[in-house]
C-alpha atoms as a PDB file:
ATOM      1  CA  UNK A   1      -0.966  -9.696  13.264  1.00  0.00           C
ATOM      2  CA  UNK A   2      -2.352  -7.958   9.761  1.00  0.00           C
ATOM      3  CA  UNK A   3      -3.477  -4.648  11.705  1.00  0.00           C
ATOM      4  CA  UNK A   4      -0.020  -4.347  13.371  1.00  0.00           C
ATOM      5  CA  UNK A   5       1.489  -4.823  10.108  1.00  0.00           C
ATOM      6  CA  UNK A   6      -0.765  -2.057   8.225  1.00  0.00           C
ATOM      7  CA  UNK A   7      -0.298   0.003  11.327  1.00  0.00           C
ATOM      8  CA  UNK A   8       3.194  -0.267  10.856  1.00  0.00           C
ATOM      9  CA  UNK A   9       3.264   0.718   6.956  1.00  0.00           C
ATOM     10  CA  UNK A  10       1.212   3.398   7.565  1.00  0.00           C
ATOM     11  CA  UNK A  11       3.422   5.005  10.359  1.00  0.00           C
ATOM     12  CA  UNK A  12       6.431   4.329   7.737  1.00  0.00           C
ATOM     13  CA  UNK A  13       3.933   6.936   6.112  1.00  0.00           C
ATOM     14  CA  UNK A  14       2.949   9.253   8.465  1.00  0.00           C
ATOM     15  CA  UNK A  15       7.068   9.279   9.176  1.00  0.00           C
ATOM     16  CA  UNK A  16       7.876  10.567   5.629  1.00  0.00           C
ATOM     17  CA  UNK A  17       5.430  13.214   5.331  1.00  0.00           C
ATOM     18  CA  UNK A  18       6.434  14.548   8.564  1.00  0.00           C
ATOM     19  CA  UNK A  19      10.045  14.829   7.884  1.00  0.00           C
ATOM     20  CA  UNK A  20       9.637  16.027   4.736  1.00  0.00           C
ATOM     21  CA  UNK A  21       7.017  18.494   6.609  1.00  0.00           C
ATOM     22  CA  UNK A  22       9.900  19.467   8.919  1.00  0.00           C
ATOM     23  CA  UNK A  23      12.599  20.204   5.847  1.00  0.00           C
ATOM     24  CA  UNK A  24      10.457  22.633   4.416  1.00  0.00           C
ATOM     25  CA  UNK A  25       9.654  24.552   6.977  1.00  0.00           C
ATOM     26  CA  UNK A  26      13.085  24.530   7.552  1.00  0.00           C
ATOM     27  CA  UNK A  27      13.985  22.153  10.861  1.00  0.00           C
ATOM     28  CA  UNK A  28      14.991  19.331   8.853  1.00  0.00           C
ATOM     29  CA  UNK A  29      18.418  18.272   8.375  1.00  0.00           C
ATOM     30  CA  UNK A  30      21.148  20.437   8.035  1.00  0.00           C
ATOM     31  CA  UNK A  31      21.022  22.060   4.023  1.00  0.00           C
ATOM     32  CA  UNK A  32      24.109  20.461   2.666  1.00  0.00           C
ATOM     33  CA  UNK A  33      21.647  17.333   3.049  1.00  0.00           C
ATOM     34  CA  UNK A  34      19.306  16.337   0.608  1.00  0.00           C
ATOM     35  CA  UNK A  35      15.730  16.401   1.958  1.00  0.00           C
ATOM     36  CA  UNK A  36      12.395  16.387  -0.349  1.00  0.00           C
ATOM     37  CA  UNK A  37      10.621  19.171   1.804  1.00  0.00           C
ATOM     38  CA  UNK A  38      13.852  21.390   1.550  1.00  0.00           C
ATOM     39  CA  UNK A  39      13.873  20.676  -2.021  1.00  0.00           C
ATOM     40  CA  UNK A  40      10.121  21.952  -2.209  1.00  0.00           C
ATOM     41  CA  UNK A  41      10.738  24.597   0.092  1.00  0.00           C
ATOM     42  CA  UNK A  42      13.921  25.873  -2.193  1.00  0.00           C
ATOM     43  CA  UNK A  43      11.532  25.686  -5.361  1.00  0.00           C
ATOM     44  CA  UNK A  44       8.077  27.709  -4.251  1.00  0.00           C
ATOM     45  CA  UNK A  45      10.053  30.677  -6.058  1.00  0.00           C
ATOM     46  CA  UNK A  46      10.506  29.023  -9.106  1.00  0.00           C
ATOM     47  CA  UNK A  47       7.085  27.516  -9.803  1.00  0.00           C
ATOM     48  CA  UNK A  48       6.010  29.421 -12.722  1.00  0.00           C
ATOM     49  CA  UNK A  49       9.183  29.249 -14.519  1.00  0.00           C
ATOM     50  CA  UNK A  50      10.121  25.740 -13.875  1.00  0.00           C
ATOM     51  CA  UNK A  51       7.676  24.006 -12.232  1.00  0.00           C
ATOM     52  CA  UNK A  52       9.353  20.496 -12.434  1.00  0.00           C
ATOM     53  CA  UNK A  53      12.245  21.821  -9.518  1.00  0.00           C
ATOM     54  CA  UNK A  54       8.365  21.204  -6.826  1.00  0.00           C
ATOM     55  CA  UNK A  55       6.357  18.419  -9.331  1.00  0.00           C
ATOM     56  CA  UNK A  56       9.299  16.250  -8.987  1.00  0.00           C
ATOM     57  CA  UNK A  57      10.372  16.161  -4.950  1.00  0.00           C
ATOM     58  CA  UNK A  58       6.222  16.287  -4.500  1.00  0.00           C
ATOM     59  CA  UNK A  59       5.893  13.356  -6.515  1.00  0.00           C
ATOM     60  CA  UNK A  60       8.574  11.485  -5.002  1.00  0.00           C
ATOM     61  CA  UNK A  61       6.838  11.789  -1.307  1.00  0.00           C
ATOM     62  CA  UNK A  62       3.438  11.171  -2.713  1.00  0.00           C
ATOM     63  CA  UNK A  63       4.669   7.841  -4.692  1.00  0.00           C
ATOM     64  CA  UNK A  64       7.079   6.513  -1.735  1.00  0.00           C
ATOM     65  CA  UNK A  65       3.602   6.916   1.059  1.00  0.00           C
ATOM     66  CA  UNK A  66       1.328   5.319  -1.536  1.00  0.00           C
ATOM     67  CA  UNK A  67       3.635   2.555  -1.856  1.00  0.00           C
ATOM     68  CA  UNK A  68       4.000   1.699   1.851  1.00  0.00           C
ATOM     69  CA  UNK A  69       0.398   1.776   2.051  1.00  0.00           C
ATOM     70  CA  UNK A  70      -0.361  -0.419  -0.830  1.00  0.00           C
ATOM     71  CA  UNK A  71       2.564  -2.534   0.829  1.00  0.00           C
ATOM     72  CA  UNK A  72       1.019  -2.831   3.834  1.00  0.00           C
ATOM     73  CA  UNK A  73      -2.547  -3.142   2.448  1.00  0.00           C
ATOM     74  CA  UNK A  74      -1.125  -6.382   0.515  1.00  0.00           C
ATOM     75  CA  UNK A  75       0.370  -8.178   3.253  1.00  0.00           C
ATOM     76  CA  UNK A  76      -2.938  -7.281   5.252  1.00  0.00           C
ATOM     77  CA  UNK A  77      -4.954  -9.194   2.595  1.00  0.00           C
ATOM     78  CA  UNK A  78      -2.261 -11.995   2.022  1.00  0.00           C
ATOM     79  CA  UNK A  79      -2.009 -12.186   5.951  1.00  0.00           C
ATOM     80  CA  UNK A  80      -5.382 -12.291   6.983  1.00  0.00           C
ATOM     81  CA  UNK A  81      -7.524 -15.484   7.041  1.00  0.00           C
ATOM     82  CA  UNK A  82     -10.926 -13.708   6.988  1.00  0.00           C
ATOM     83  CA  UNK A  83      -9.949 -12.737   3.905  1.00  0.00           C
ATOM     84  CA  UNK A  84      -8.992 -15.782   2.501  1.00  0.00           C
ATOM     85  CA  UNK A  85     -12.858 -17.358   2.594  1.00  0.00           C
ATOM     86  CA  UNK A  86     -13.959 -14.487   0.329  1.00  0.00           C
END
């Protein structure tokens, strides 16, 4: 059951970073919709003026994966009797 469940996490992942992949190169959802990859795609022109308008949508997707994976790892270790004899 714990590999299904990190499996799982990590597709909740791989999910995020491809539709935030798709928004910026610009087959995401409609623009009127709020998307993190439009948002970086909107901003590469304003990087050296205001470079928060890309830190802060990039930091949102990075934050948001690492936290599913963390989730996942977590309920792999509380899960998982091998790991409970360690």
């Amino acid at each position: 059951m714990a590999p299904i469940i990190v499996q799982g996490t990590l597709g909740f992942g791989i999910a995020i970073i491809e539709a935030a992949a798709l928004g910026f190169l610009g087959m995401g959802a409609s623009p009127p919709t709020p998307e993190w990859g439009r948002m970086l795609a909107d901003s590469r022109g304003y990087i050296q003026n205001a470079y928060w308008t890309v830190l802060f949508p990039g930091l949102s997707i990075m934050l948001v994966v690492l936290g599913f994976n963390m989730i996942g790892d977590g309920l792999r270790d509380a899960l998982d009797p091998k790991m409970k004899n360690k």
